[in-house]
Protein backbone atom coordinates (compact mmCIF):
# COMPACT_ATOMS: atom_id res chain seq x y z
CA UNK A 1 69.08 4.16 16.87
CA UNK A 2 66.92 7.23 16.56
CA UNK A 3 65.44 7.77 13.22
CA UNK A 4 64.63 11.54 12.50
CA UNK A 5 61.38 11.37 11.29
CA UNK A 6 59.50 9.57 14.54
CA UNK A 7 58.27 11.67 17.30
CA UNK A 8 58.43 10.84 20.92
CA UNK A 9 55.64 10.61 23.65
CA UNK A 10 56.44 14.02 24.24
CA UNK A 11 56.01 15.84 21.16
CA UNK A 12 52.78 13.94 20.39
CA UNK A 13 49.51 16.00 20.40
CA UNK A 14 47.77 16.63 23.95
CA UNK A 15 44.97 14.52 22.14
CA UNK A 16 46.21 11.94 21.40
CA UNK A 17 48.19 11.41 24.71
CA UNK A 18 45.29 10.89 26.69
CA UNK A 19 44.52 7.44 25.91
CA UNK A 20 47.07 4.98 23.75
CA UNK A 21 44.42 2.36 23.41
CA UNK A 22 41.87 4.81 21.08
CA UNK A 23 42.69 2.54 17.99
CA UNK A 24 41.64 -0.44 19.89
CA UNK A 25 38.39 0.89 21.25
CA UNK A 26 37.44 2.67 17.83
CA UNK A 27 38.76 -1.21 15.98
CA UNK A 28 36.01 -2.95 18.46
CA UNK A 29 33.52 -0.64 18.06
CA UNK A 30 33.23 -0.84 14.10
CA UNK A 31 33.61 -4.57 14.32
CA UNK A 32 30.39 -4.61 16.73
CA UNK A 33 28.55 -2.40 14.25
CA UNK A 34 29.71 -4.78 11.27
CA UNK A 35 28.83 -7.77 13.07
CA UNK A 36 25.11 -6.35 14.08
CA UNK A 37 25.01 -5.20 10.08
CA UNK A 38 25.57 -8.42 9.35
CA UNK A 39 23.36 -9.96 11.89
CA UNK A 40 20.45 -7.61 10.54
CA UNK A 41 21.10 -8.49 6.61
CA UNK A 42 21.12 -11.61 6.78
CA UNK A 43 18.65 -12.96 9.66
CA UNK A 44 16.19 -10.40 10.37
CA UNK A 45 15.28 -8.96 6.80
CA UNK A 46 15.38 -12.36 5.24
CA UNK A 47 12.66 -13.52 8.16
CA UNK A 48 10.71 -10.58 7.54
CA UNK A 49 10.32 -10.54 3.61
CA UNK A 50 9.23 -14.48 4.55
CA UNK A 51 7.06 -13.63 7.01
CA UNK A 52 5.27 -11.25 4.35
CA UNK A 53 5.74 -13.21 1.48
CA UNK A 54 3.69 -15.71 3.76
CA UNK A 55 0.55 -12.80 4.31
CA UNK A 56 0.35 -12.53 0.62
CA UNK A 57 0.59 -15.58 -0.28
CA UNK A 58 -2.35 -16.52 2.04
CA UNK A 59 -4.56 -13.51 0.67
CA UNK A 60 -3.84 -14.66 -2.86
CA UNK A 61 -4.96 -17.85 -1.95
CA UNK A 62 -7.98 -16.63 -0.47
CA UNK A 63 -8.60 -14.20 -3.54
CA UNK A 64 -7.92 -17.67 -5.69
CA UNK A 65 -10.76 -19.39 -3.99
CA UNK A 66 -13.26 -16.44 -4.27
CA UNK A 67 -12.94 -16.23 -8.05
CA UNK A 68 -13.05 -19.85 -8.39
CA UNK A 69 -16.18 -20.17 -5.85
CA UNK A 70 -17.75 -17.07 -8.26
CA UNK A 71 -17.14 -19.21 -11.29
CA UNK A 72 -18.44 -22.09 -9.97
CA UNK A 73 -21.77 -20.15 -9.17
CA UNK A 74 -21.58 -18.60 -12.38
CA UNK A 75 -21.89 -21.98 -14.47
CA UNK A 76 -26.15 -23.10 -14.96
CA UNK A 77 -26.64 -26.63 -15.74
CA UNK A 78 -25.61 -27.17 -19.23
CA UNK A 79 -21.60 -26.01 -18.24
CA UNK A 80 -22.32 -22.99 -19.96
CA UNK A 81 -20.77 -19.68 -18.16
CA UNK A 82 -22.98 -17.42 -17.73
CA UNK A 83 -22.45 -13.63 -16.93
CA UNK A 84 -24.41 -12.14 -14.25
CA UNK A 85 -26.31 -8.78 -15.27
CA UNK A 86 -24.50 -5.59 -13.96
CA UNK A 87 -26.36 -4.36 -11.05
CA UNK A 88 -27.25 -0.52 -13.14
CA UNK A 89 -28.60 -0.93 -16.14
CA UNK A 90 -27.01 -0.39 -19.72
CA UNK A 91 -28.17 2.84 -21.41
CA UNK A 92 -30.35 2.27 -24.74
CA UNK A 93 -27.31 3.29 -26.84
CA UNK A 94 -25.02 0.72 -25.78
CA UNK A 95 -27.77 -1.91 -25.90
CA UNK A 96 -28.25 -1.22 -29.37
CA UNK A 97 -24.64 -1.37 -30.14
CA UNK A 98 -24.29 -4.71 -28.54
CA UNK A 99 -26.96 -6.22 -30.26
CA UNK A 100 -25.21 -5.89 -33.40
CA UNK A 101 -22.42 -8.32 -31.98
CA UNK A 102 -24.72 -10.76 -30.24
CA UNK A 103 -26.54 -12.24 -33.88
């Protein structure tokens, strides 16, 4: 039983004669690049962002004990906080604003 509409071997393009197992190859090919997406989404970013998440969390730890270490230093005898004096000194203008707030 021939149907009309299906070709044979012999009317097929020159291109697709060459090799009858194309579909196959291209089929393993995109599952090897799906299966290496899928590797690299979900094992080597999420190891990376941890990895990072890690380094910051260990400078903000460090940055946590220098501001705490500052305030301790910052604290005279009474438990009063002191603020140390800026390193340049205030222009006679501001000074004289700020005194108004400081009575």
């Amino acid at each position: 039983m021939n149907r009309p509409d299906a070709i044979t071997r012999a009317q097929m393009p020159p291109s697709s004669r060459k090799n009858p197992l194309t579909p196959v190859i291209i089929g393993v090919i995109i599952t090897i690049i799906v299966f290496a997406l899928l590797i690299f989404f979900t094992v080597i970013i999420p190891m990376t962002a941890e990895q990072g998440a890690e380094k910051r969390s260990d400078k903000l730890d460090a940055r946590v004990d220098e501001v705490v270490n500052q305030a301790k230093e910052n604290v005279n005898n009474t438990g009063k906080v002191f603020i140390k004096e800026p390193s340049v000194p205030m222009s006679p203008g501001l000074l004289a604003i700020e005194e108004k707030f400081e009575r």
